[in-house]
PDB file of N, CA and C in Angstrom:
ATOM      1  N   UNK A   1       0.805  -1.177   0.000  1.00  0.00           N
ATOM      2  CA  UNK A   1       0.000   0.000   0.000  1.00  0.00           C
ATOM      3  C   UNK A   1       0.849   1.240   0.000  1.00  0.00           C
ATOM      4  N   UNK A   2       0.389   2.313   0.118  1.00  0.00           N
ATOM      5  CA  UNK A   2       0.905   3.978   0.275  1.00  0.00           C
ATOM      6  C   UNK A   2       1.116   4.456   1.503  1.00  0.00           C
ATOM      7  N   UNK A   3       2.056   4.538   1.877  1.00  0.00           N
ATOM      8  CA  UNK A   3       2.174   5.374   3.128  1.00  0.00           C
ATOM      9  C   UNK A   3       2.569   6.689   2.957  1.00  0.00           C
ATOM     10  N   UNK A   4       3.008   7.673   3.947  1.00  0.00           N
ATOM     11  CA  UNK A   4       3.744   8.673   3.770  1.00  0.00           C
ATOM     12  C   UNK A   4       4.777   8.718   5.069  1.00  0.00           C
ATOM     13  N   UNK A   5       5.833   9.261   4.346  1.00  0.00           N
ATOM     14  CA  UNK A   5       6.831   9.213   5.987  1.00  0.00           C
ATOM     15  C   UNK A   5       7.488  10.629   5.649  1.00  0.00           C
ATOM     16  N   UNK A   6       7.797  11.312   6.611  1.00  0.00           N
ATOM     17  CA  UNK A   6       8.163  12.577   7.298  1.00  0.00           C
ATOM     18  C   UNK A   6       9.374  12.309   7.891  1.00  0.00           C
ATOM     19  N   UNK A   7      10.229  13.168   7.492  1.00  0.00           N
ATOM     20  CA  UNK A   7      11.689  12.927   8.241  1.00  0.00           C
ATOM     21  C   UNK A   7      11.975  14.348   8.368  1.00  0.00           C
ATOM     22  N   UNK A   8      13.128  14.441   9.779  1.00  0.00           N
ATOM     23  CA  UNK A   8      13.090  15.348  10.445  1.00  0.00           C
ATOM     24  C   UNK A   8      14.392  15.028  10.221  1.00  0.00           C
ATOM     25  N   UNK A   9      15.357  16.604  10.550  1.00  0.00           N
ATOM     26  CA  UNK A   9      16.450  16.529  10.308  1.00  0.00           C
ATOM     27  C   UNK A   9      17.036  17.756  11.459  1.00  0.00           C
ATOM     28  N   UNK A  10      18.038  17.423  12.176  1.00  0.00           N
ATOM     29  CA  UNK A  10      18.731  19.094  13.355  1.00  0.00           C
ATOM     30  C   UNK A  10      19.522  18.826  13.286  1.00  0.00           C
ATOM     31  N   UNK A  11      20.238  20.155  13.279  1.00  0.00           N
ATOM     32  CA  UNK A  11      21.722  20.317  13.739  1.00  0.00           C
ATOM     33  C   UNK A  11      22.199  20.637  15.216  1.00  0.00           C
ATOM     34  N   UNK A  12      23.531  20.469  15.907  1.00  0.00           N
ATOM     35  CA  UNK A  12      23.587  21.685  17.057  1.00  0.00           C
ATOM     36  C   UNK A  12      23.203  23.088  16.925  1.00  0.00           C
ATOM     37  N   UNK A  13      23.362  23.483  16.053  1.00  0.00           N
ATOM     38  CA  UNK A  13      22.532  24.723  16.139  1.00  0.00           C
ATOM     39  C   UNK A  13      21.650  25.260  16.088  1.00  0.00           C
ATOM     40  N   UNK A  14      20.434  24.324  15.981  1.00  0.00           N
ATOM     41  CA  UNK A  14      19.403  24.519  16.415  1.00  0.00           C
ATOM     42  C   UNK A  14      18.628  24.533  15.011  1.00  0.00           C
ATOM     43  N   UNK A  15      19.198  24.728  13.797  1.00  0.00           N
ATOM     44  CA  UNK A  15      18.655  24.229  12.444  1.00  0.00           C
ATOM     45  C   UNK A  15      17.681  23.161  12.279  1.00  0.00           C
ATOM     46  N   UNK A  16      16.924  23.322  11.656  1.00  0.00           N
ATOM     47  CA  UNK A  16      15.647  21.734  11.567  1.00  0.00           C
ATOM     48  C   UNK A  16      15.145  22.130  10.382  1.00  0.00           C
ATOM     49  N   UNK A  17      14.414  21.229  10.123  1.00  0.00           N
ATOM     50  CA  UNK A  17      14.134  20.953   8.602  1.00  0.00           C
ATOM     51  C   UNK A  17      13.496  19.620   8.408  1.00  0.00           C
ATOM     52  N   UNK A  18      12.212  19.355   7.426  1.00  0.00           N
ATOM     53  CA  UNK A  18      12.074  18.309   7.731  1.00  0.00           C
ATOM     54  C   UNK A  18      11.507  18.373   6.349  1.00  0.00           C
ATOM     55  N   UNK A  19      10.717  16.847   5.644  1.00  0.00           N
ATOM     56  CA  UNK A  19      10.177  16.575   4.390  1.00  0.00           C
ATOM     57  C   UNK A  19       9.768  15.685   4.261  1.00  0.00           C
ATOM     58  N   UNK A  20       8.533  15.415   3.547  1.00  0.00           N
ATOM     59  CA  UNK A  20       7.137  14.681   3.580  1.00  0.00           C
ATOM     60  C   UNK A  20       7.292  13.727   2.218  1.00  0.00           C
ATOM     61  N   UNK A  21       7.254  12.756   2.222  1.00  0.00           N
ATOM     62  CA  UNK A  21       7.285  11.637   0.744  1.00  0.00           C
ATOM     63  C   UNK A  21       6.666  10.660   0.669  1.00  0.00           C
ATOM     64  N   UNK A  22       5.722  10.125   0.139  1.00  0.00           N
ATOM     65  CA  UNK A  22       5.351   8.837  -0.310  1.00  0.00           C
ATOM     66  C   UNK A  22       5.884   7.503  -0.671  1.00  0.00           C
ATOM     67  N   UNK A  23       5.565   6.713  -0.144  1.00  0.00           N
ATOM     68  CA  UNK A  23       6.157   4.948   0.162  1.00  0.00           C
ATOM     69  C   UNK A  23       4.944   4.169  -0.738  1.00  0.00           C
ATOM     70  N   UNK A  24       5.311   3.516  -2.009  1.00  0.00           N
ATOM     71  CA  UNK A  24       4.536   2.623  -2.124  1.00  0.00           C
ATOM     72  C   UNK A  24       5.192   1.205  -1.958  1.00  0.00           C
ATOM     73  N   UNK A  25       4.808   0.519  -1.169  1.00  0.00           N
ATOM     74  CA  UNK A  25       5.122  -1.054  -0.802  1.00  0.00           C
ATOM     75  C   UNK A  25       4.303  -2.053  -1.794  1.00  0.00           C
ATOM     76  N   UNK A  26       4.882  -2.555  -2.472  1.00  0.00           N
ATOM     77  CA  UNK A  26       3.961  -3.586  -3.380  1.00  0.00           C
ATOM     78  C   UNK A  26       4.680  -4.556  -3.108  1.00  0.00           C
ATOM     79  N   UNK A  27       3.627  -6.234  -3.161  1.00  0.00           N
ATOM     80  CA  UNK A  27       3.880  -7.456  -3.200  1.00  0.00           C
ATOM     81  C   UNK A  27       4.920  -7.804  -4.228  1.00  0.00           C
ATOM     82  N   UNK A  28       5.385  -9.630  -3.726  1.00  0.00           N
ATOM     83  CA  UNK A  28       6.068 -10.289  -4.680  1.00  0.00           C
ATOM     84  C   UNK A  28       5.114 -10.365  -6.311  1.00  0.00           C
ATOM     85  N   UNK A  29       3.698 -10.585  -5.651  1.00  0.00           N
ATOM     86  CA  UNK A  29       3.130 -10.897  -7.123  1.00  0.00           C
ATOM     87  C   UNK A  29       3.279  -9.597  -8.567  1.00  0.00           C
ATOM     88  N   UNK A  30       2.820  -8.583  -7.577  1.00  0.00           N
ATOM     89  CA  UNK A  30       3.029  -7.518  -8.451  1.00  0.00           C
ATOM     90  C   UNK A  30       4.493  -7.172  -8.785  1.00  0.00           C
ATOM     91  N   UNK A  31       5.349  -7.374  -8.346  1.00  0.00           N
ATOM     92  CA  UNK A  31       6.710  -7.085  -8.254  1.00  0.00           C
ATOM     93  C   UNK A  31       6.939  -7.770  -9.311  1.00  0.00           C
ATOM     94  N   UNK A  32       6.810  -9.415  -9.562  1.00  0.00           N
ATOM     95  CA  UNK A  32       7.023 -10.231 -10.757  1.00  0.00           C
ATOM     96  C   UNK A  32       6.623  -9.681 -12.236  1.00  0.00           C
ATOM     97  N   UNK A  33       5.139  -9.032 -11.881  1.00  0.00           N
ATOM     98  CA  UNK A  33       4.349  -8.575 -12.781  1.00  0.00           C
ATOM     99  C   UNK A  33       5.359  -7.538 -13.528  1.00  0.00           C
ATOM    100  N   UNK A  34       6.000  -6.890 -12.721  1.00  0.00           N
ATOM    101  CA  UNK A  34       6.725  -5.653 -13.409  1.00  0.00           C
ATOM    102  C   UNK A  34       7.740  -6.046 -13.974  1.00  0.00           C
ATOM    103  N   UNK A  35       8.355  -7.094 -13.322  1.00  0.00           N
ATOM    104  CA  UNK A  35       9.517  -7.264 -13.754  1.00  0.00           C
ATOM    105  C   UNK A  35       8.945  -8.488 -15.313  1.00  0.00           C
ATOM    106  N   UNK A  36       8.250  -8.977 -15.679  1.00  0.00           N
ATOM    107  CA  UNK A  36       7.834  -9.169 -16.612  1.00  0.00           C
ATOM    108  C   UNK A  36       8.232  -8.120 -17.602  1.00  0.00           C
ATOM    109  N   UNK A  37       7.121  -7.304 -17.705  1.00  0.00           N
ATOM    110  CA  UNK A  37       6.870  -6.419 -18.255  1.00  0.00           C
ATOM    111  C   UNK A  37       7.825  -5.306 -18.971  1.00  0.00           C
ATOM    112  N   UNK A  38       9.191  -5.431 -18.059  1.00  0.00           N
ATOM    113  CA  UNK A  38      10.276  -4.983 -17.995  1.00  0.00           C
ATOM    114  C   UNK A  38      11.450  -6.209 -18.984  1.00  0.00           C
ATOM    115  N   UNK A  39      11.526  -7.021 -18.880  1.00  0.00           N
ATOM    116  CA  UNK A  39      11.371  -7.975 -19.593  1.00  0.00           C
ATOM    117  C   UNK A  39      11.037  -8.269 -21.250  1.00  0.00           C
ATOM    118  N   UNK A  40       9.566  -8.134 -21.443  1.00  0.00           N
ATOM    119  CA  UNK A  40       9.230  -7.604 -22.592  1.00  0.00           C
ATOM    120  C   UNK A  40       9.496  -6.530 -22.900  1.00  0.00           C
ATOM    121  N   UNK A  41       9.593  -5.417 -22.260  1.00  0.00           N
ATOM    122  CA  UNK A  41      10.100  -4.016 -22.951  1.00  0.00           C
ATOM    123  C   UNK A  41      11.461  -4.074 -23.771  1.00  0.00           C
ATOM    124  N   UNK A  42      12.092  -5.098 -23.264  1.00  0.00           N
ATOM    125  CA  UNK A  42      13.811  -4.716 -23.469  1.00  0.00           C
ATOM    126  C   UNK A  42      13.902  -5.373 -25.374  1.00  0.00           C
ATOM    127  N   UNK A  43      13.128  -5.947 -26.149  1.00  0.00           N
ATOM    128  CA  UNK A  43      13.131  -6.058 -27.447  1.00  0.00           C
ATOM    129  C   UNK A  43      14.431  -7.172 -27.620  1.00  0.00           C
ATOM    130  N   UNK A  44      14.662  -8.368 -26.454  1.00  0.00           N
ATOM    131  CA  UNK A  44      15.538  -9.267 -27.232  1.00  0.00           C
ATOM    132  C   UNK A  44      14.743 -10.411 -28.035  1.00  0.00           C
ATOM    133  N   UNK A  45      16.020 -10.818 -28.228  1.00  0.00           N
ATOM    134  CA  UNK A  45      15.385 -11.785 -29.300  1.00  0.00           C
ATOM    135  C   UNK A  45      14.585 -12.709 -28.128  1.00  0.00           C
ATOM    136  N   UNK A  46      13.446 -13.649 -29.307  1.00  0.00           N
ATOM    137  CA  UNK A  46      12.332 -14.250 -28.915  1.00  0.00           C
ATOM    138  C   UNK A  46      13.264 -15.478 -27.907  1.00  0.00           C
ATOM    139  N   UNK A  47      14.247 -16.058 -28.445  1.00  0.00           N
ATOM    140  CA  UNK A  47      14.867 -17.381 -27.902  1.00  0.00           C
ATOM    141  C   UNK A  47      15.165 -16.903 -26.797  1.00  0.00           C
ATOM    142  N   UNK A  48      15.076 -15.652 -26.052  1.00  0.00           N
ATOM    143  CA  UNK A  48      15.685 -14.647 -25.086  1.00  0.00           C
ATOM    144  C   UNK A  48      14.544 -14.440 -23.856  1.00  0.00           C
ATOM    145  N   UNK A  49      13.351 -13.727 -24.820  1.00  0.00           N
ATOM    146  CA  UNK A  49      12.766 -13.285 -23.946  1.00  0.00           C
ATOM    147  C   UNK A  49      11.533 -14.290 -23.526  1.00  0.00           C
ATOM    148  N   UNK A  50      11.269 -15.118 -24.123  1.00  0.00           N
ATOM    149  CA  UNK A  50      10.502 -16.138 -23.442  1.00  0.00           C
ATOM    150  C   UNK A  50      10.358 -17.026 -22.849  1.00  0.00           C
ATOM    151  N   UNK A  51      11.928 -17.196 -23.019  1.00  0.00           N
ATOM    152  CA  UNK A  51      12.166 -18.533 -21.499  1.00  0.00           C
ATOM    153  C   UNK A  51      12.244 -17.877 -20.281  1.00  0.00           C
ATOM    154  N   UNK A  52      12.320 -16.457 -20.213  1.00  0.00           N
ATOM    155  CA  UNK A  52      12.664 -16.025 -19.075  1.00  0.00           C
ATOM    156  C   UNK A  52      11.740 -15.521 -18.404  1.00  0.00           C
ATOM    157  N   UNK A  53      10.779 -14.963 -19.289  1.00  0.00           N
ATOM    158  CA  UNK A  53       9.381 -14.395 -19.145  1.00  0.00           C
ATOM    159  C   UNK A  53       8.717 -15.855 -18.561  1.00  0.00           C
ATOM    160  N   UNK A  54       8.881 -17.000 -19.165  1.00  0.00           N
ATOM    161  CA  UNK A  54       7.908 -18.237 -18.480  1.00  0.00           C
ATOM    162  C   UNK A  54       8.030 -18.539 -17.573  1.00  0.00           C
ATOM    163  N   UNK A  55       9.828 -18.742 -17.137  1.00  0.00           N
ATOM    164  CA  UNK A  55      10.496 -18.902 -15.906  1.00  0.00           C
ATOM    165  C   UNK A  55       9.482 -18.237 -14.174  1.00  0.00           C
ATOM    166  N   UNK A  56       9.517 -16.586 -14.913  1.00  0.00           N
ATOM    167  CA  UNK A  56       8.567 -15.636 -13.984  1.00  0.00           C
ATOM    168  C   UNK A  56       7.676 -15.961 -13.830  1.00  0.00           C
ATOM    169  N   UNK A  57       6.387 -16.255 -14.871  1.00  0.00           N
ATOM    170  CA  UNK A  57       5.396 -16.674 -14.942  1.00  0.00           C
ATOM    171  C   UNK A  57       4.881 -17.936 -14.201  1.00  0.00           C
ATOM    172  N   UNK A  58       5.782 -18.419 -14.162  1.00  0.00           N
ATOM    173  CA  UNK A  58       5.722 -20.109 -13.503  1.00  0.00           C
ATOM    174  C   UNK A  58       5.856 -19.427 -11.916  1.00  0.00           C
ATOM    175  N   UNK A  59       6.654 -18.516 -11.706  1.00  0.00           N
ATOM    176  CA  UNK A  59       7.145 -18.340 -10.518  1.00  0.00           C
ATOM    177  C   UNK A  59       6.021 -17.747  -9.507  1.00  0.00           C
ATOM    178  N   UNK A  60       4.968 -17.021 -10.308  1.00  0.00           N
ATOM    179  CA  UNK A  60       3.988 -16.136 -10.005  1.00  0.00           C
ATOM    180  C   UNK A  60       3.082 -17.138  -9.516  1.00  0.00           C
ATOM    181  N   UNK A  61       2.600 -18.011 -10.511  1.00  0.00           N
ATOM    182  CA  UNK A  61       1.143 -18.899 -10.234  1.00  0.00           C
ATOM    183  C   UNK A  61       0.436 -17.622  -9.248  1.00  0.00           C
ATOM    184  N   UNK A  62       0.160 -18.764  -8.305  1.00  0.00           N
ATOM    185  CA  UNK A  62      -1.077 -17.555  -7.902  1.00  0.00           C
ATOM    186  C   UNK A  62      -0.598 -17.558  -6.142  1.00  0.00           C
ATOM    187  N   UNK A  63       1.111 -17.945  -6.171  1.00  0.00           N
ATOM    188  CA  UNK A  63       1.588 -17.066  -4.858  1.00  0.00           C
ATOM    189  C   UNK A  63       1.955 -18.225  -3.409  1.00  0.00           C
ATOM    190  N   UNK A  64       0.986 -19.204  -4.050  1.00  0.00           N
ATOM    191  CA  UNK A  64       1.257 -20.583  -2.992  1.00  0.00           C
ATOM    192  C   UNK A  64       1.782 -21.778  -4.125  1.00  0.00           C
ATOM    193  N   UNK A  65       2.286 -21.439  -4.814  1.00  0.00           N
ATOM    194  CA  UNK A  65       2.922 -22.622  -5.691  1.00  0.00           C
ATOM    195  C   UNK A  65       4.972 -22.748  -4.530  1.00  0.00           C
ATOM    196  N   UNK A  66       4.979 -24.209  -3.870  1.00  0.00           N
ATOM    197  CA  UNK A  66       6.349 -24.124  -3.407  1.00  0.00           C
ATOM    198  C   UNK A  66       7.346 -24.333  -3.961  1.00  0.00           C
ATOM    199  N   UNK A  67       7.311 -24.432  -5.499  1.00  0.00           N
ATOM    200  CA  UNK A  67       8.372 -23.936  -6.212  1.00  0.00           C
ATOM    201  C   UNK A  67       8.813 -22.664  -6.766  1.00  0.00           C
ATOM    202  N   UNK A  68       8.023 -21.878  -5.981  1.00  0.00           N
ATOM    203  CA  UNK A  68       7.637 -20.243  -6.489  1.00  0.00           C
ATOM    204  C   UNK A  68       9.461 -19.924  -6.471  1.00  0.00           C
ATOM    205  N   UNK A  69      10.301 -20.359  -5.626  1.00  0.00           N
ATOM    206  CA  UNK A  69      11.500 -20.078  -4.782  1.00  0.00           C
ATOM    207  C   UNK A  69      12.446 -20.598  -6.363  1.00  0.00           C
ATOM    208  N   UNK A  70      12.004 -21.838  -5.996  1.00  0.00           N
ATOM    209  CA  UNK A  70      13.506 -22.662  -7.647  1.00  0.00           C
ATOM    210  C   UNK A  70      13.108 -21.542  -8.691  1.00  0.00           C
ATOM    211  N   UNK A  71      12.037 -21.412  -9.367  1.00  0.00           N
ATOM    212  CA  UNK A  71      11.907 -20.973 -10.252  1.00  0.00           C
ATOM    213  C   UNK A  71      12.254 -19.470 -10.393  1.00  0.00           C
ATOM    214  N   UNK A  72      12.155 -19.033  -9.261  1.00  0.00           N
ATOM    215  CA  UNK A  72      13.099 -17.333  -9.268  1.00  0.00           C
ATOM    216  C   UNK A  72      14.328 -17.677  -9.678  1.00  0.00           C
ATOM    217  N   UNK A  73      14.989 -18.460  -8.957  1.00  0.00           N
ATOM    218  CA  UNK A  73      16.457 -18.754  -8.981  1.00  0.00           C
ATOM    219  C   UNK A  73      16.649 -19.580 -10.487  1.00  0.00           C
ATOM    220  N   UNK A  74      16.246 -20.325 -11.080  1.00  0.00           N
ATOM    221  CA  UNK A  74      15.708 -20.928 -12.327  1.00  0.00           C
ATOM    222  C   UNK A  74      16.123 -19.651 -13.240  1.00  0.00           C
ATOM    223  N   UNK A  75      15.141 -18.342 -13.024  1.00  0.00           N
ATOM    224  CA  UNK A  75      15.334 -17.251 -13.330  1.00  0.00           C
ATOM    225  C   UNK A  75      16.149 -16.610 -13.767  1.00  0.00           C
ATOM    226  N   UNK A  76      17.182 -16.293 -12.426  1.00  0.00           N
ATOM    227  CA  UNK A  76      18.357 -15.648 -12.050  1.00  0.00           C
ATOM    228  C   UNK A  76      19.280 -16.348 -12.910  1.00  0.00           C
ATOM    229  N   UNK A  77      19.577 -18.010 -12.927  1.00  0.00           N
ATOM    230  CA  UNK A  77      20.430 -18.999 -13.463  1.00  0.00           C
ATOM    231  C   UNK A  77      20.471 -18.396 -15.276  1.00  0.00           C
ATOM    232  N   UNK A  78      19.059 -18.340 -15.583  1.00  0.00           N
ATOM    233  CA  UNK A  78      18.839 -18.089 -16.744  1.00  0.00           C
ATOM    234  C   UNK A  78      19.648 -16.872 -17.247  1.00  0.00           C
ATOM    235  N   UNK A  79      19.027 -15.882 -16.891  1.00  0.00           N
ATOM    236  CA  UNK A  79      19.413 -14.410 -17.035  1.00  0.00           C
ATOM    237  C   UNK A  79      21.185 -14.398 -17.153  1.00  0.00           C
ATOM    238  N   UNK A  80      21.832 -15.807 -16.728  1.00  0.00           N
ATOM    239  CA  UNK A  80      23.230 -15.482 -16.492  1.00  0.00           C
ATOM    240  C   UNK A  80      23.941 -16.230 -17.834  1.00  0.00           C
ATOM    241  N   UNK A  81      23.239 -17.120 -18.257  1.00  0.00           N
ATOM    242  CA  UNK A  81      23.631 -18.043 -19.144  1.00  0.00           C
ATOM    243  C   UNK A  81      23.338 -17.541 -20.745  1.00  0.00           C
ATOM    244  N   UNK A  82      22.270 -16.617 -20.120  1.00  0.00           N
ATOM    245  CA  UNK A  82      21.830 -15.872 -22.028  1.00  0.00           C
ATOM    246  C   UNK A  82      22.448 -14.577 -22.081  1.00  0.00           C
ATOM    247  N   UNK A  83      23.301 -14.433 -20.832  1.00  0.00           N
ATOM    248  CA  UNK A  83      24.680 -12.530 -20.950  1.00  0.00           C
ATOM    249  C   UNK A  83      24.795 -12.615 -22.029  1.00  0.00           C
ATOM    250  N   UNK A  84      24.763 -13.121 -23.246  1.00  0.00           N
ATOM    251  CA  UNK A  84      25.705 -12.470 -24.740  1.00  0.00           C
ATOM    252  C   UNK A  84      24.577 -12.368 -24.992  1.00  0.00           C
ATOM    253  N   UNK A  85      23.163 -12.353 -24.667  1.00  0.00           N
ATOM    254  CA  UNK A  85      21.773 -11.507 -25.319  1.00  0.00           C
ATOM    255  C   UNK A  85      21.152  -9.996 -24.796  1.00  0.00           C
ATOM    256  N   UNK A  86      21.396 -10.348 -23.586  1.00  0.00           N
ATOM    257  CA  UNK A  86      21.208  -9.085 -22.670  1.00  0.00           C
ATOM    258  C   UNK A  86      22.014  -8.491 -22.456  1.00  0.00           C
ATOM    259  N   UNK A  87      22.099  -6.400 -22.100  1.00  0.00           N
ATOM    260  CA  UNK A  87      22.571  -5.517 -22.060  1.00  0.00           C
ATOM    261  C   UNK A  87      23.399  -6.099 -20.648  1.00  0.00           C
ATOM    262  N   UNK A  88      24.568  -5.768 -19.849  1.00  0.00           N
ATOM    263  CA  UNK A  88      25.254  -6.299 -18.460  1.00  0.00           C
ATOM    264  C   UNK A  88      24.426  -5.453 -17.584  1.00  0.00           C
ATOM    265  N   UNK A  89      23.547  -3.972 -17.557  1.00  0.00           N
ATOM    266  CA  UNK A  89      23.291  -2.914 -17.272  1.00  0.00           C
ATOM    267  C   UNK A  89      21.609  -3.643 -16.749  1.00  0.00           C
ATOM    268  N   UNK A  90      20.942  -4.042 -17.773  1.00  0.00           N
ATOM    269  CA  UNK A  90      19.827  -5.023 -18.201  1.00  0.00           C
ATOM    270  C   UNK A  90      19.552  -6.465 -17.193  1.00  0.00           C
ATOM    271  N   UNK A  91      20.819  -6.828 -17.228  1.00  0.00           N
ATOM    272  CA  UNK A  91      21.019  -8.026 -16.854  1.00  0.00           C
ATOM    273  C   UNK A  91      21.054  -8.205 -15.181  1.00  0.00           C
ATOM    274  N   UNK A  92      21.791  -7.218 -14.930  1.00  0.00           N
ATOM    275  CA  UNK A  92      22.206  -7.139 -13.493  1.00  0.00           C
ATOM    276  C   UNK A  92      20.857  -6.507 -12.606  1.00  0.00           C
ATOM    277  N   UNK A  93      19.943  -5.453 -14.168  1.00  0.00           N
ATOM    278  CA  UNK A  93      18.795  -5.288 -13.235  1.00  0.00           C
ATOM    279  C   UNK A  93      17.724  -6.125 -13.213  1.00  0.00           C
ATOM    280  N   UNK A  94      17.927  -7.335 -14.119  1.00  0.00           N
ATOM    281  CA  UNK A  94      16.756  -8.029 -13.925  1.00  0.00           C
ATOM    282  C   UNK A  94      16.992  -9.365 -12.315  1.00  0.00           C
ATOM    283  N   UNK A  95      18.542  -9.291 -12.261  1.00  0.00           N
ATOM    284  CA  UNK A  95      18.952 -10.176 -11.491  1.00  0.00           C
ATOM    285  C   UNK A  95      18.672  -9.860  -9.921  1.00  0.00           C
ATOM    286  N   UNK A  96      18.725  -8.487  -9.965  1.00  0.00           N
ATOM    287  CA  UNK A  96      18.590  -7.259  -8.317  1.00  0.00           C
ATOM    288  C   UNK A  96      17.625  -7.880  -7.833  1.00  0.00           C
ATOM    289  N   UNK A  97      16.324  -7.539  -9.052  1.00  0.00           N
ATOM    290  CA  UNK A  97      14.921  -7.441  -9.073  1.00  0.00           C
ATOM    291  C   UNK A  97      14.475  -8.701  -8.442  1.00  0.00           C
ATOM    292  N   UNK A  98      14.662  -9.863  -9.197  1.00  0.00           N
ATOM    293  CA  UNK A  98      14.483 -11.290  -8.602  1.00  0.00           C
ATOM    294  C   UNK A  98      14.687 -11.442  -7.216  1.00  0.00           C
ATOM    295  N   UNK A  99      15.887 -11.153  -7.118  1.00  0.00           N
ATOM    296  CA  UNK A  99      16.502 -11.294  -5.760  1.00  0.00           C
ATOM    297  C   UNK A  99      15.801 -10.450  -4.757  1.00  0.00           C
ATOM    298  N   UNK A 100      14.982  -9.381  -4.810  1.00  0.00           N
ATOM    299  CA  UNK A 100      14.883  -8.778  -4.150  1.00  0.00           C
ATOM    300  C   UNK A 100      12.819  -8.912  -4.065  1.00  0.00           C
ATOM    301  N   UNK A 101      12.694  -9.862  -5.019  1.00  0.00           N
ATOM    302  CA  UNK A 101      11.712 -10.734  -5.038  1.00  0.00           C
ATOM    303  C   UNK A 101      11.757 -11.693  -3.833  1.00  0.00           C
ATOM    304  N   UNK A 102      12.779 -12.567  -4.416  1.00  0.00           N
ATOM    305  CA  UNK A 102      13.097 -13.763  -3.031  1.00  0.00           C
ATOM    306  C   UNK A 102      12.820 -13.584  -1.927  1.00  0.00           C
ATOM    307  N   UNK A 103      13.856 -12.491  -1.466  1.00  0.00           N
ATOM    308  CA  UNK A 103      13.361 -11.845  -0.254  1.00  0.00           C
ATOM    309  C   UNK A 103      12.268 -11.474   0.300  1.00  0.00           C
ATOM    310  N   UNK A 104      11.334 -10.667  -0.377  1.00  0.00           N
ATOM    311  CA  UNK A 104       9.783 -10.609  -0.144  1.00  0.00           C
ATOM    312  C   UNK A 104       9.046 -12.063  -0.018  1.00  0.00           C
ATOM    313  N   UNK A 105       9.637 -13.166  -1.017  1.00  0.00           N
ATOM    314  CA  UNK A 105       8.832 -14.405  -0.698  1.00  0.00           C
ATOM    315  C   UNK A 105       9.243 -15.391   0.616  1.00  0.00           C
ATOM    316  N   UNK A 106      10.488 -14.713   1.464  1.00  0.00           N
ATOM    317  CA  UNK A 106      11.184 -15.317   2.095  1.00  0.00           C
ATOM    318  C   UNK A 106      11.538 -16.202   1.799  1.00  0.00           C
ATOM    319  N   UNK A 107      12.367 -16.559   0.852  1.00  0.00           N
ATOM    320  CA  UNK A 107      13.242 -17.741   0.144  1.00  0.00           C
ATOM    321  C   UNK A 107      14.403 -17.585   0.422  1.00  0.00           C
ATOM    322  N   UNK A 108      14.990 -18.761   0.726  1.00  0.00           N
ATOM    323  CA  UNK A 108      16.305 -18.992   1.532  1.00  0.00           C
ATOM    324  C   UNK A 108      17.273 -19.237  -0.041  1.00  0.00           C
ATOM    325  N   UNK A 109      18.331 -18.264  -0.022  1.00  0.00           N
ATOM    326  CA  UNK A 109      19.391 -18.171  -1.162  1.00  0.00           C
ATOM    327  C   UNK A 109      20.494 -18.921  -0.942  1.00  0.00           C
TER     328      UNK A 109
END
């Protein structure tokens, strides 16, 4: 969901200052979703982008599948083995992303 958080900031001298920002927290499911999507945006070749896109897809089901975990990592494995298709820039962000998936699904790395 949306939060907002406020941070406050002083010095010794009595300086303060503070500033107001918005937090959106989204799930693993939606998180996958993007990173899909992100995925398809990048225009590699088909032998490229659809094993990796299925990989996700498989990974998503509908959130209680307990291979949700291999198949991230399935993922990640992938993304490393097709480097001479993907940008290193590309690559490393689709790899963050996963990983930082895992974590939300609490999957042990």
């Amino acid at each position: 969901g949306h939060t907002s958080v406020t941070c406050v900031a002083s010095d010794a001298a009595g300086n303060r200052t503070s500033a107001t920002f918005g937090v959106d927290v989204i799930g693993a499911q939606e998180q996958m979703v993007n990173l899909v999507q992100y995925v398809l945006s990048l225009g590699l070749p088909n032998g490229t982008t659809y094993p990796l896109v299925n990989q996700l897809r498989a990974a998503a089901g509908d959130g209680s599948d307990p291979q949700a975990c291999k198949k991230l990592n399935d993922f990640i494995s992938m993304v490393a083995k097709k480097g001479g298709d993907i940008p290193p820039q590309d690559s490393a962000y689709m790899i963050t992303q996963a990983r930082r998936i895992e974590n939300v699904m609490g999957c042990s790395l």
